[in-house]
C-alpha atoms as a PDB file:
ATOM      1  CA  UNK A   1      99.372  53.712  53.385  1.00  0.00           C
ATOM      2  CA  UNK A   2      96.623  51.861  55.057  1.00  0.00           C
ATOM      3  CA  UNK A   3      93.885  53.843  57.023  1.00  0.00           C
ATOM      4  CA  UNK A   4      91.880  52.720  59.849  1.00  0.00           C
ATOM      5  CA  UNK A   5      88.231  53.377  60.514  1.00  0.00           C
ATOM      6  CA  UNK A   6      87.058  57.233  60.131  1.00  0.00           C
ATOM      7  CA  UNK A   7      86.234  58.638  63.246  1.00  0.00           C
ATOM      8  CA  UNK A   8      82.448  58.385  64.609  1.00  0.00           C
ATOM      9  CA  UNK A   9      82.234  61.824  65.372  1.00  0.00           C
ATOM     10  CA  UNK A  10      83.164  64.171  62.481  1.00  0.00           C
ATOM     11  CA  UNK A  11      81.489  65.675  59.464  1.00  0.00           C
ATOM     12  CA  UNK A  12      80.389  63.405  55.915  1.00  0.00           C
ATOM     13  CA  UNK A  13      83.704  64.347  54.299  1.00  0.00           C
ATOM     14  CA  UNK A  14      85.386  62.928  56.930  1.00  0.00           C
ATOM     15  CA  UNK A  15      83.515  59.526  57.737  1.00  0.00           C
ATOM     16  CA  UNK A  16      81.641  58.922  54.414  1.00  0.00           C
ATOM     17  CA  UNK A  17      83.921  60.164  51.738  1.00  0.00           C
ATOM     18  CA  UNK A  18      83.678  62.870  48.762  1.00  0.00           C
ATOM     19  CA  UNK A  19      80.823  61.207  47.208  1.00  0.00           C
ATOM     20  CA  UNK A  20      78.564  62.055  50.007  1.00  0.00           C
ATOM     21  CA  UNK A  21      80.382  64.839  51.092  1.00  0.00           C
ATOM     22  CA  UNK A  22      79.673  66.129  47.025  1.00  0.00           C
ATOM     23  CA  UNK A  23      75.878  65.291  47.640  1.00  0.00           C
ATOM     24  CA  UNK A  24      75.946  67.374  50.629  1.00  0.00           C
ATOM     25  CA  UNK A  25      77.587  70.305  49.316  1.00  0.00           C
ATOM     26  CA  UNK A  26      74.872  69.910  45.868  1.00  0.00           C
ATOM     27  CA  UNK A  27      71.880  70.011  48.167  1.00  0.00           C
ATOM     28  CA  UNK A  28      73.009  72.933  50.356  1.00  0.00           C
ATOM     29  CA  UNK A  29      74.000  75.285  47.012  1.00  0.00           C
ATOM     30  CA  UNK A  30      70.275  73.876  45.958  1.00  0.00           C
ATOM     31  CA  UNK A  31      69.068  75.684  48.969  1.00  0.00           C
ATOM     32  CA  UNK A  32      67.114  78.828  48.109  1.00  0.00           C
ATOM     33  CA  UNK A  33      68.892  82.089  49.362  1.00  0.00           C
ATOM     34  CA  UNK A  34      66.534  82.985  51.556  1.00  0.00           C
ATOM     35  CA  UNK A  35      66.369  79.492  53.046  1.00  0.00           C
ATOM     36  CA  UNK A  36      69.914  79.813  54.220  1.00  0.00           C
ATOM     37  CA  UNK A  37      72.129  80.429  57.046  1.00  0.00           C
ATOM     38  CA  UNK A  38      74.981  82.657  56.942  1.00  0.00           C
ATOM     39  CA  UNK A  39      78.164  81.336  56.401  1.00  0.00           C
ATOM     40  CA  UNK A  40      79.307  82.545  60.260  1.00  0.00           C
ATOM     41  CA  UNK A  41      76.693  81.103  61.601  1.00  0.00           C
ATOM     42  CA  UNK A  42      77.304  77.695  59.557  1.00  0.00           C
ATOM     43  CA  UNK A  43      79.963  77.412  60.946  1.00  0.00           C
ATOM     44  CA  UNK A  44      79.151  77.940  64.696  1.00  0.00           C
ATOM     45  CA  UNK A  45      76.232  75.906  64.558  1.00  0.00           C
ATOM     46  CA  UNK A  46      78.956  72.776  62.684  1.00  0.00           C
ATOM     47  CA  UNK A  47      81.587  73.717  65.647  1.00  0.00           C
ATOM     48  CA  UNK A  48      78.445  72.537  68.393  1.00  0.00           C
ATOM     49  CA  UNK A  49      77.886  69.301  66.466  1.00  0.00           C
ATOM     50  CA  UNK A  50      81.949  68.653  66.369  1.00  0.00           C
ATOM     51  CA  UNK A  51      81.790  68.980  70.268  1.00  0.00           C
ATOM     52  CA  UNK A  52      78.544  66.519  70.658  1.00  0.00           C
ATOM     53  CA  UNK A  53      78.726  62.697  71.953  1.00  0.00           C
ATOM     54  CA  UNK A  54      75.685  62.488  68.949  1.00  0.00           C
ATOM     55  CA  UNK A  55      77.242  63.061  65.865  1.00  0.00           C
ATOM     56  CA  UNK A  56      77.889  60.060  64.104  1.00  0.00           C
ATOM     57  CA  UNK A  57      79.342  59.619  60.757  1.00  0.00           C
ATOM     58  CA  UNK A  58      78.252  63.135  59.832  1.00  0.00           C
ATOM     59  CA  UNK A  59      74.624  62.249  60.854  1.00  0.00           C
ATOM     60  CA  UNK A  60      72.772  63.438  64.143  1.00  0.00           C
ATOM     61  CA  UNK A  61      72.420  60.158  66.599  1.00  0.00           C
ATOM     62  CA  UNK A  62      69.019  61.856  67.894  1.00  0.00           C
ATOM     63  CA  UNK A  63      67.267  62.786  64.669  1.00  0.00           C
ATOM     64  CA  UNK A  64      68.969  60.701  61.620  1.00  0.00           C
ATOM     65  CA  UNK A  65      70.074  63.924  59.425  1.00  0.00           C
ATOM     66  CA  UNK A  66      73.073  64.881  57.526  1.00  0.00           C
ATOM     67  CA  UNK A  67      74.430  68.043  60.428  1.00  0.00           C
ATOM     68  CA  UNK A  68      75.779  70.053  57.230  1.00  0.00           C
ATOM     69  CA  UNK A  69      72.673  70.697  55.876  1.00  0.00           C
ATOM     70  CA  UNK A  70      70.327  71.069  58.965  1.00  0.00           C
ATOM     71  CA  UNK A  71      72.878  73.652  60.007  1.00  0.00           C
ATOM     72  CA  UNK A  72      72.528  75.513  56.643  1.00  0.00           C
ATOM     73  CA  UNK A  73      69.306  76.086  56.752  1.00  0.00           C
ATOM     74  CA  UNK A  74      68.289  79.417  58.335  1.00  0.00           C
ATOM     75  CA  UNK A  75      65.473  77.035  60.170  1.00  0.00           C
ATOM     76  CA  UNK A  76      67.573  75.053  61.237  1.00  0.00           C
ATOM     77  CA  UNK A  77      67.634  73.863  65.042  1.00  0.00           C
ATOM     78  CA  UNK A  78      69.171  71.245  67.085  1.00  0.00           C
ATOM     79  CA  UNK A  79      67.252  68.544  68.148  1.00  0.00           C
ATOM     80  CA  UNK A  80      69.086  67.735  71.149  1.00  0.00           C
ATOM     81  CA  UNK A  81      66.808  67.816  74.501  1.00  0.00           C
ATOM     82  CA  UNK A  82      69.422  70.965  75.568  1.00  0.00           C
ATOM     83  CA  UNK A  83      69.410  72.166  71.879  1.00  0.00           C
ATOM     84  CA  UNK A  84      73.006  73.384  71.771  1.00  0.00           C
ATOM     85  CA  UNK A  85      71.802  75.601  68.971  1.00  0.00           C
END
């Protein structure tokens, strides 16, 4: 079965592959506990970034990160001008 090109706008797993998509996951479990987000709010914050026109290959088009693990982070923010979250 041949596969075209990932889509532009979905997380590392999808666009990049498990290697990356491994690396990710390493560096967010790597994350002190209090450094983290919740797991529900993980998950909203990765639903906003599904739904932007600036996610690109699992990275954010405005500030160059991996989404995954800016979202993680209890810190975390989006850098959008209307910061979505």
């Amino acid at each position: 079965m041949e596969y075209g090109k990932p889509c532009r706008r979905c997380l590392s797993r999808e666009a990049c592959g498990e290697d990356l998509a491994k690396l990710i996951r390493e560096r967010i479990a790597g994350l002190p506990e209090e450094m983290k987000a919740d797991e529900e709010l993980y998950r909203k914050r990765l639903s906003a970034c599904l739904m932007c026109k600036d996610l690109i290959g699992g990275m954010c088009a405005k500030c160059g990160c991996y989404v995954e693990i800016r979202a993680a982070r209890i810190q975390g923010y989006c850098p959008a001008a209307e910061k979505k979250w």
